[in-house]
Protein backbone atom coordinates (compact mmCIF):
# COMPACT_ATOMS: atom_id res chain seq x y z
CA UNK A 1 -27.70 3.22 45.72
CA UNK A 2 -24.23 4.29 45.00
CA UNK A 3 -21.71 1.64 45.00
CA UNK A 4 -18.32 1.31 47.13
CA UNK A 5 -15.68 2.88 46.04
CA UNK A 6 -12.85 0.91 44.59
CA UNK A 7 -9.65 2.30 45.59
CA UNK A 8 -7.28 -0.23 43.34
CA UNK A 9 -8.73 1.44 39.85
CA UNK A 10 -6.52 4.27 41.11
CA UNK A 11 -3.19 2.08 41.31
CA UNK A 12 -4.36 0.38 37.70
CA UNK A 13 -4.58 4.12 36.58
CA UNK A 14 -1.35 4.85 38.08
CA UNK A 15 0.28 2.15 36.66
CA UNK A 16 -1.25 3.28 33.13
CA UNK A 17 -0.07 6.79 33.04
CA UNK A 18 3.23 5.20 34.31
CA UNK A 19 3.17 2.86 30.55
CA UNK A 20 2.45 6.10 29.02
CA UNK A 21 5.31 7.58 30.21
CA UNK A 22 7.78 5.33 29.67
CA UNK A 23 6.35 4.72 26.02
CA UNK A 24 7.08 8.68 25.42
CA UNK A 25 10.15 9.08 26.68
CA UNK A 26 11.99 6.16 25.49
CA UNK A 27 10.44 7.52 21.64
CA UNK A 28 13.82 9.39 20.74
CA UNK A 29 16.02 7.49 22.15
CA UNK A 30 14.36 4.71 19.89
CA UNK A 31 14.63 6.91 17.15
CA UNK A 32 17.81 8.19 17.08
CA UNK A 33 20.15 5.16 18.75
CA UNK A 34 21.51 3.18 16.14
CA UNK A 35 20.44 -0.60 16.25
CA UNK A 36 24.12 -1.48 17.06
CA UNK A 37 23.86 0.11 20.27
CA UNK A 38 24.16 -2.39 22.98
CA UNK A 39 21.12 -0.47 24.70
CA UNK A 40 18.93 -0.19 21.68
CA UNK A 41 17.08 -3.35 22.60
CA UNK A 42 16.39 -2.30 25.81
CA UNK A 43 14.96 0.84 24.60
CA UNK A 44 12.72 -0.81 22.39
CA UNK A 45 11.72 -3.20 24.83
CA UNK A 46 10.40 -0.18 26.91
CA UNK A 47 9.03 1.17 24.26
CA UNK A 48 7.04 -1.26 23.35
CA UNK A 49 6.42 -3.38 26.55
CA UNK A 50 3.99 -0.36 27.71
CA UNK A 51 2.05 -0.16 24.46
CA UNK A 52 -1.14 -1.57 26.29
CA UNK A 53 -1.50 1.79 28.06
CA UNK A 54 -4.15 3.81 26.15
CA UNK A 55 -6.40 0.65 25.75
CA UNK A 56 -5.84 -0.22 30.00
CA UNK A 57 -7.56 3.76 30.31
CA UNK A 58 -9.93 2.83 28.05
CA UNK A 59 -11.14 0.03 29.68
CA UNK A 60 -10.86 1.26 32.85
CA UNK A 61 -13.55 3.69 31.56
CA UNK A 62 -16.04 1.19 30.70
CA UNK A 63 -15.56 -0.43 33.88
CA UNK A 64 -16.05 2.53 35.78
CA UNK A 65 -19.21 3.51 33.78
CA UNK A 66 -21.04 0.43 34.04
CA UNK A 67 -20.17 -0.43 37.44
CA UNK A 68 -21.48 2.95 38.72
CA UNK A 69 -24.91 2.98 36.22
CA UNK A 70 -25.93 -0.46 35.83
CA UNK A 71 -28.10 -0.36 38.63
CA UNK A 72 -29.39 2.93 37.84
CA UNK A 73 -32.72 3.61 36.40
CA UNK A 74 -32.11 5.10 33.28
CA UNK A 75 -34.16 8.40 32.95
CA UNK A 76 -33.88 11.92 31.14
CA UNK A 77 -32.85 13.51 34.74
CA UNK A 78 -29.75 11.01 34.92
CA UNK A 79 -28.73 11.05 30.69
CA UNK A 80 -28.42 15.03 31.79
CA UNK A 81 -26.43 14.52 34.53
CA UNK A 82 -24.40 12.57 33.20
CA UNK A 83 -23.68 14.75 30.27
CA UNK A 84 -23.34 17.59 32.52
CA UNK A 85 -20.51 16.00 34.20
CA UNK A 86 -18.52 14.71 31.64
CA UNK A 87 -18.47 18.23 29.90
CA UNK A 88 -16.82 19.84 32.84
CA UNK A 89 -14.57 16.41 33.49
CA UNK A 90 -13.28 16.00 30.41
CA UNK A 91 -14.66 18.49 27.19
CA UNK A 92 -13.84 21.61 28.81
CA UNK A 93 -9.77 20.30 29.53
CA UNK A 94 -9.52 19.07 26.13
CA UNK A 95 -10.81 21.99 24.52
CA UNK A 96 -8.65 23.71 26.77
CA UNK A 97 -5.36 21.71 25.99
CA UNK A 98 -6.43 21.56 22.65
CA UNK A 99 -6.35 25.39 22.16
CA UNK A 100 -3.28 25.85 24.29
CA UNK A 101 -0.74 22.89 22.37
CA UNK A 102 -1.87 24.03 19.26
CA UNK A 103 -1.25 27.65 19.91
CA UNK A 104 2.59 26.57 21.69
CA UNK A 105 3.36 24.77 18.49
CA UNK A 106 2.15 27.69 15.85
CA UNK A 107 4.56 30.11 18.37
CA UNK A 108 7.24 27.56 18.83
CA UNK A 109 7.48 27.46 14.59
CA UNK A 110 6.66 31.25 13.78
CA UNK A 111 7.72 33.22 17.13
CA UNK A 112 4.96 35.74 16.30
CA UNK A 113 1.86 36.25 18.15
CA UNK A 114 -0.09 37.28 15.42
CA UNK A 115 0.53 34.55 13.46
CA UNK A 116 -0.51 32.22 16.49
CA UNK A 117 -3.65 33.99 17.10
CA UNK A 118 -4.95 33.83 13.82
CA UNK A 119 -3.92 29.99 13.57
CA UNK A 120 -6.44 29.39 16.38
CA UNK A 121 -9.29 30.67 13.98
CA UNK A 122 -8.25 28.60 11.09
CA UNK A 123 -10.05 25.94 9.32
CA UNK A 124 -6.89 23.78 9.65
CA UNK A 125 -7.37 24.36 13.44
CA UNK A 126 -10.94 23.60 13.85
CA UNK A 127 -10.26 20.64 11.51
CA UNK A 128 -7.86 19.12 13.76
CA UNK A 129 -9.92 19.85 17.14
CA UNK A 130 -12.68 17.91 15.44
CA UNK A 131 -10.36 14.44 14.91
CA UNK A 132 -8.54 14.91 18.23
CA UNK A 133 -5.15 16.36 16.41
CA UNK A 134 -3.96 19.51 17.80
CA UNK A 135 -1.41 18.04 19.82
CA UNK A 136 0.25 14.56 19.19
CA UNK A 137 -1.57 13.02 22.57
CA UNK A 138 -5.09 14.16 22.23
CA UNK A 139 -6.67 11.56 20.32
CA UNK A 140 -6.82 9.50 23.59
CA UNK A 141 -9.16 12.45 25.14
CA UNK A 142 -11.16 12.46 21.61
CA UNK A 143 -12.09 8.86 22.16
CA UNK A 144 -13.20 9.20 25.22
CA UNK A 145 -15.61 11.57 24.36
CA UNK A 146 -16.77 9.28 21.35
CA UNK A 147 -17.56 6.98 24.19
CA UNK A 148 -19.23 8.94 26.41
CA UNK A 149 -21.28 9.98 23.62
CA UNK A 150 -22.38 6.53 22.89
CA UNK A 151 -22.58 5.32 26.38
CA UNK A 152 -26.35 5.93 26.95
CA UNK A 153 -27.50 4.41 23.97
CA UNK A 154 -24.90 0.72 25.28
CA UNK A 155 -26.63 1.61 28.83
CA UNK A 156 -30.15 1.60 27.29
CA UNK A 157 -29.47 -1.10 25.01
CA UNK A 158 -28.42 -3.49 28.29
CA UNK A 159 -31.47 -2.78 30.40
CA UNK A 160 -33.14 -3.56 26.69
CA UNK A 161 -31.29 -6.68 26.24
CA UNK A 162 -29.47 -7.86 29.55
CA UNK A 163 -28.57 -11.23 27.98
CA UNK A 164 -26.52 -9.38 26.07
CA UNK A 165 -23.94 -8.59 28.76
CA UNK A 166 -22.50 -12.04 29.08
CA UNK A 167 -21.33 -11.74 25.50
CA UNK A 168 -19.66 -8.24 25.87
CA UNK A 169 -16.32 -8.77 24.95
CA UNK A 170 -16.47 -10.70 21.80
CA UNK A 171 -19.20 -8.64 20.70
CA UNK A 172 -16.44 -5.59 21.15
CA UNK A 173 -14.34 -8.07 19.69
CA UNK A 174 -16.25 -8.44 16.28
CA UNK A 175 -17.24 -4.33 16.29
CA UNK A 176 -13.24 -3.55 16.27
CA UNK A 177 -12.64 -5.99 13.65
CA UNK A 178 -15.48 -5.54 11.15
CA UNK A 179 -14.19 -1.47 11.68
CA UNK A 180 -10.73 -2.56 10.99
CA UNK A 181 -11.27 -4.47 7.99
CA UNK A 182 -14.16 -2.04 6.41
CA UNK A 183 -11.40 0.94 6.75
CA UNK A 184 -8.65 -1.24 5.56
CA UNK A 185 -10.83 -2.15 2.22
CA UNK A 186 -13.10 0.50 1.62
CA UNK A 187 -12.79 3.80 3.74
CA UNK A 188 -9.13 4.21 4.48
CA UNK A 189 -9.52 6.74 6.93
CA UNK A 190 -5.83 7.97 7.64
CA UNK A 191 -6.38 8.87 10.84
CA UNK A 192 -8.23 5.49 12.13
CA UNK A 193 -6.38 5.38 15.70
CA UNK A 194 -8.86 8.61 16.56
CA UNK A 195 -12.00 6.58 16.29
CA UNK A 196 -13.44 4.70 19.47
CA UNK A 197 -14.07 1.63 16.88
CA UNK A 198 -10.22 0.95 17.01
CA UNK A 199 -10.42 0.47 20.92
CA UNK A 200 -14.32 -0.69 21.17
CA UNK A 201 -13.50 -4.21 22.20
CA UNK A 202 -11.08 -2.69 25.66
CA UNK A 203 -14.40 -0.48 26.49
CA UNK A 204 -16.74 -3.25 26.36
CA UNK A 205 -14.19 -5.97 28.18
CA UNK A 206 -14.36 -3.12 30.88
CA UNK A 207 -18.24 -2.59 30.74
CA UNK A 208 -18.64 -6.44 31.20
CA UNK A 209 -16.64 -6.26 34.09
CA UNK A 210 -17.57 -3.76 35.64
CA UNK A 211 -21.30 -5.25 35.00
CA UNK A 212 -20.18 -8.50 36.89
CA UNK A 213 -17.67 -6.75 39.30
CA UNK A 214 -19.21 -8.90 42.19
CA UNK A 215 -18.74 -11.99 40.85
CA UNK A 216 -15.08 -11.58 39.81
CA UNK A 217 -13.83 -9.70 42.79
CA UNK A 218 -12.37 -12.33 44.50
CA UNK A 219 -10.84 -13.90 40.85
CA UNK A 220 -8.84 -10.58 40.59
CA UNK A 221 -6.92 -11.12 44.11
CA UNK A 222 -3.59 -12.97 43.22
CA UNK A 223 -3.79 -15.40 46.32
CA UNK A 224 -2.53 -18.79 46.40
CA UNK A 225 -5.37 -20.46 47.00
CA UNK A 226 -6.94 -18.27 44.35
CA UNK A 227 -4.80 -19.05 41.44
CA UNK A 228 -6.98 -20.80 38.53
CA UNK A 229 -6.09 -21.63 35.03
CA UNK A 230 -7.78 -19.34 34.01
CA UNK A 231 -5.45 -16.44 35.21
CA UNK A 232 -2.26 -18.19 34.05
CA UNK A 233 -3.72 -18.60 30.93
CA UNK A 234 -3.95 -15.04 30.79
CA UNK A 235 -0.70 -14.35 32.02
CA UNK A 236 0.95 -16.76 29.56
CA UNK A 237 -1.11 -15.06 26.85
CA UNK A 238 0.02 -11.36 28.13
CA UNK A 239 4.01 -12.58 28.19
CA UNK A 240 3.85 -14.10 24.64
CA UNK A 241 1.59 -11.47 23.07
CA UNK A 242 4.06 -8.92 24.61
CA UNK A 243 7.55 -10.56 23.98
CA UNK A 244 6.29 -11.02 20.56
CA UNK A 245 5.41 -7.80 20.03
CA UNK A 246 8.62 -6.27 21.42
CA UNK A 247 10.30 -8.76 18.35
CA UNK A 248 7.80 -7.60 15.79
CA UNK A 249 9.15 -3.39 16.81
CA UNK A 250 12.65 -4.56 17.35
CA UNK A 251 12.81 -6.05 13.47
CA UNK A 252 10.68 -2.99 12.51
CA UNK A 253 12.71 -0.54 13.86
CA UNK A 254 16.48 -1.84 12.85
CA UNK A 255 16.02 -3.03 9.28
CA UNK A 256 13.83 0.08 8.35
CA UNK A 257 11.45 -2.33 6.57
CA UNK A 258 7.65 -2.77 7.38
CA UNK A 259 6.00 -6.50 7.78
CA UNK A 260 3.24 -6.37 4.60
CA UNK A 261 0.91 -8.24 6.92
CA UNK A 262 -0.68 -5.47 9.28
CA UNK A 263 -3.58 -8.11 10.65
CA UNK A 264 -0.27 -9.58 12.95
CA UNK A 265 0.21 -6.53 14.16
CA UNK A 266 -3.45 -6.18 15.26
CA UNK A 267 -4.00 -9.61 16.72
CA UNK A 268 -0.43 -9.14 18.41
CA UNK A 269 -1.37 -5.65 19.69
CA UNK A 270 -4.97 -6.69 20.96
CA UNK A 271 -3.78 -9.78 22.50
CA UNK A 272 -1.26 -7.86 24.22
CA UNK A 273 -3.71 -5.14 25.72
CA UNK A 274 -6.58 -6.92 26.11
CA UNK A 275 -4.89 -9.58 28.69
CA UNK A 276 -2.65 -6.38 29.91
CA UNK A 277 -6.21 -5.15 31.41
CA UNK A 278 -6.72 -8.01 33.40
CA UNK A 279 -3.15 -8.60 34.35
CA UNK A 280 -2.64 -5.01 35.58
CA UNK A 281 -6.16 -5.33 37.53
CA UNK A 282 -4.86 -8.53 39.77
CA UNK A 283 -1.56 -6.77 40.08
CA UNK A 284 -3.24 -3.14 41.67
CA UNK A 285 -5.44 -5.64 44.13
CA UNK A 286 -2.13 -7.46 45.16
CA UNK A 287 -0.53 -3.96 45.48
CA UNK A 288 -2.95 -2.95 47.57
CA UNK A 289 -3.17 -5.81 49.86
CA UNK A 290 0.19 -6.30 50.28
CA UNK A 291 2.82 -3.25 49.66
CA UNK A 292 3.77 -0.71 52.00
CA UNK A 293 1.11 1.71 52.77
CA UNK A 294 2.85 4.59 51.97
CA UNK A 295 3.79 3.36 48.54
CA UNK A 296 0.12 2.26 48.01
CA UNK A 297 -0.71 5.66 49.03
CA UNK A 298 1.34 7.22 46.49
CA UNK A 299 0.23 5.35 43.65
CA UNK A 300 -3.31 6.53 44.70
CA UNK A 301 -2.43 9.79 44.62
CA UNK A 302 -0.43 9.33 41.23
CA UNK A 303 -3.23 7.61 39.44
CA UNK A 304 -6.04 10.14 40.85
CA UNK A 305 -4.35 12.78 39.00
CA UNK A 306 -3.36 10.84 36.31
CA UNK A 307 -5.64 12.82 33.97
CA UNK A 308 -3.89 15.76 34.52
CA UNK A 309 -0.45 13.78 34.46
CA UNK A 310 -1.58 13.52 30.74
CA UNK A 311 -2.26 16.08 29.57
CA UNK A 312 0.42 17.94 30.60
CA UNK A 313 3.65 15.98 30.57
CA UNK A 314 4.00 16.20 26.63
CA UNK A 315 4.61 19.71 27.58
CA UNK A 316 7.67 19.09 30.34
CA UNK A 317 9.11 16.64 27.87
CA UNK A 318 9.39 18.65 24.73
CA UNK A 319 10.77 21.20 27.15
CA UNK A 320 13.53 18.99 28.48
CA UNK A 321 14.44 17.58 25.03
CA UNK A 322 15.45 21.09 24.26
CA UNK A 323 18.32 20.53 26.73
CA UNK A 324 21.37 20.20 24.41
CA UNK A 325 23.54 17.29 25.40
CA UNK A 326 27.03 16.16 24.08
CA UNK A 327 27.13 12.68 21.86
CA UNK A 328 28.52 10.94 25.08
CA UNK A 329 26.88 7.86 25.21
CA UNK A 330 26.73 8.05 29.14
CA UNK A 331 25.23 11.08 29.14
CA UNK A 332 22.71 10.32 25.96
CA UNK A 333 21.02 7.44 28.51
CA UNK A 334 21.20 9.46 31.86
CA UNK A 335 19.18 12.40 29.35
CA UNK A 336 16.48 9.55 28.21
CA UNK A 337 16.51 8.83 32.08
CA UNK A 338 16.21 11.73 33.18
CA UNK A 339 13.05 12.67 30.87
CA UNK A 340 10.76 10.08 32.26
CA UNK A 341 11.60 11.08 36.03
CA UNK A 342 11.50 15.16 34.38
CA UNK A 343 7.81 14.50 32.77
CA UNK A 344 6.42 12.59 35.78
CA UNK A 345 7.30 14.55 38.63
CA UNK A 346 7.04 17.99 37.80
CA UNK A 347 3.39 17.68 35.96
CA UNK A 348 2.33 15.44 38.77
CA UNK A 349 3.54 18.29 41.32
CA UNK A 350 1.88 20.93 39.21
CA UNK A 351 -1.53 19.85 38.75
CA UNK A 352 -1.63 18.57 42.84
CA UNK A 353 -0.90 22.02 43.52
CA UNK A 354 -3.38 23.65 41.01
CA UNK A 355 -6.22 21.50 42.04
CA UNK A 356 -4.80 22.65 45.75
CA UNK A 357 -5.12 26.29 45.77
CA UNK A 358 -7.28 27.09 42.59
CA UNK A 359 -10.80 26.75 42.89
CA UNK A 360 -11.01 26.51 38.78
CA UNK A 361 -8.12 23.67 38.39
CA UNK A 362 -11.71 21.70 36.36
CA UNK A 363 -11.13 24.02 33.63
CA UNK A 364 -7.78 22.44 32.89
CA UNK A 365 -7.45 19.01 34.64
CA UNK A 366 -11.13 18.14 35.51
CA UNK A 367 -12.11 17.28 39.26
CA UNK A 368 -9.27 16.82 41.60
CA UNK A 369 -10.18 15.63 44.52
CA UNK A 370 -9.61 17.58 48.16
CA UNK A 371 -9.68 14.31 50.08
CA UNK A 372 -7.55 11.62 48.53
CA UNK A 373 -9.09 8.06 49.12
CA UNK A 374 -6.10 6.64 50.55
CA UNK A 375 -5.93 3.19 51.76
């Protein structure tokens, strides 16, 4: 029996690719102010505040997984299936994108086709579609896939084991840190942010909730009469873990010195995104419930093609930044402005018309939808 459809992932996804976008365009501005700006804190802030976005997808995935196979009898017909899907939803685009950034960089830098055409048969090439590294943002889609790779084998191991489920999240919680410290001491894998271990304890926080969707359903509405301790302890949690982390950047970035001690960073970082998940769940179900329609039906839209919002909006930004502007401090923050509103509306306007009018849009962006599930 398929389960209802729950129309508030779409503003949490929305309000995700949002984070993402504000994380990437305030990036050279954070770079190249100096730390005597007035504005450089606020930059930071922005920079930082958002940092919980790639772990909120994440989780959102497990949810979404679990709360639509739990129930499901898990047989060969349905591991194909399932497979079958998620090659079309998300390995063709990111062999797609993967292909295309990596050949508009090699052009970008040489300006000859030639030399593009035989990067995209290189070893270095294959090398770097194998760790999710031909383009800067493409690790995200890379550890996905890990994920769906693994997920039968966490579905089967449930079903197995159900009183296992209760204990979800700290058992992601131990996986993430017994892979942090094991790479920190013996493998030293450079490019550790590209393995799903890094981001195992968001996917099974989402899994477990998605497991036990009923029984939280009415915790997640922010109602009055529906405000335990519980949820401001998250909240308080969320605000510390987040303010402290914008100081921990802030020092980072204007003394050009690195804190020695990377396991703050981690606790920090985890604290911030783990309660971030829960914090921008209760916030899409008060959205819903009580903004304007129309708005609510815009972040719906936004945050069904949020995918494709994604992948391409590195694209639209490097374009923009090629914009010369005068060192007119005015101008300088209307530019860094102007580059969020730049890389959200014109990829979001893009792929609603591709998945519109071309019947192969899946190639690039996955399934869009021809029916939005507005509220």
């Amino acid at each position: 029996m398929k389960r209802a459809h729950i129309n508030e992932l779409n503003i949490t996804r929305a309000l995700a690719i949002l984070a993402v976008l504000l994380i990437h365009s305030t990036s050279t501005p954070v770079t190249v102010l100096s730390s005597d700006s007035k504005l450089y804190p606020l930059y930071v802030f922005f920079n930082i505040f958002p940092k919980f976005a790639v772990p909120v997808f994440i989780f959102l995935s497990g949810f979404v997984l679990f709360y639509n196979y739990i129930q499901k009898d898990l047989t060969k017909e349905l591991i194909v299936r399932f497979y079958q899907k998620r090659v079309t939803q998300i390995l063709i685009p990111y062999l797609f994108f993967s292909i295309f950034y990596y050949a508009a960089t090699q052009f970008f830098v040489s300006r000859d086709l030639v030399v593009t055409w035989n990067a995209l048969f290189s070893v270095e090439f294959l090398k770097k579609l194998l760790i999710g590294k031909a383009y800067t943002h493409l690790y995200y889609i890379f550890i996905i896939v890990q994920f769906y790779l693994m997920f039968p084998l966490f579905l089967y191991m449930l079903k197995k084991k159900p009183a296992l489920s209760p204990h979800l999240i700290w058992i992601g919680f131990a996986l993430q840190w017994v892979f942090i410290l094991l790479n920190a001491e013996f493998w030293q894998y450079p490019y550790r942010g590209s393995i799903s271990f890094s981001y195992i304890l968001y996917f099974l926080a989402g899994a477990f909730l998605g497991i036990y969707f009923e029984q939280y359903k009415k915790w997640l509405h922010l109602k009055k009469e529906n405000f335990p301790i519980p949820t401001l302890f998250i909240w308080a949690i969320w605000l510390f873990s987040t303010i402290y982390n914008v100081y921990l950047y802030y020092f980072v970035f204007s003394s050009q010195t690195y804190l020695t001690n990377s396991i703050i960073f981690e606790l920090v970082f985890q604290l911030q995104s783990l309660t971030a998940c829960i914090v921008l769940l209760q916030l899409s179900f008060w959205i819903y419930d009580k903004w304007n329609q129309g708005f609510v039906n815009v972040l719906i839209n936004l945050g069904t093609v949020s995918f494709g919002v994604y992948l391409l909006h590195p694209l639209f930004l490097f374009l923009y930044r090629q914009i010369n502007i005068s060192g007119n401090s005015i101008i300088f923050h209307l530019w860094s402005v102007g580059g969020f509103i730049f890389a959200l509306f014109i990829p979001w306007i893009l792929v609603l018309l591709i998945g519109r009018f071309f019947n192969y849009h899946w190639i690039a962006f996955g399934p869009i939808p021809k029916k939005f599930p507005y509220k």
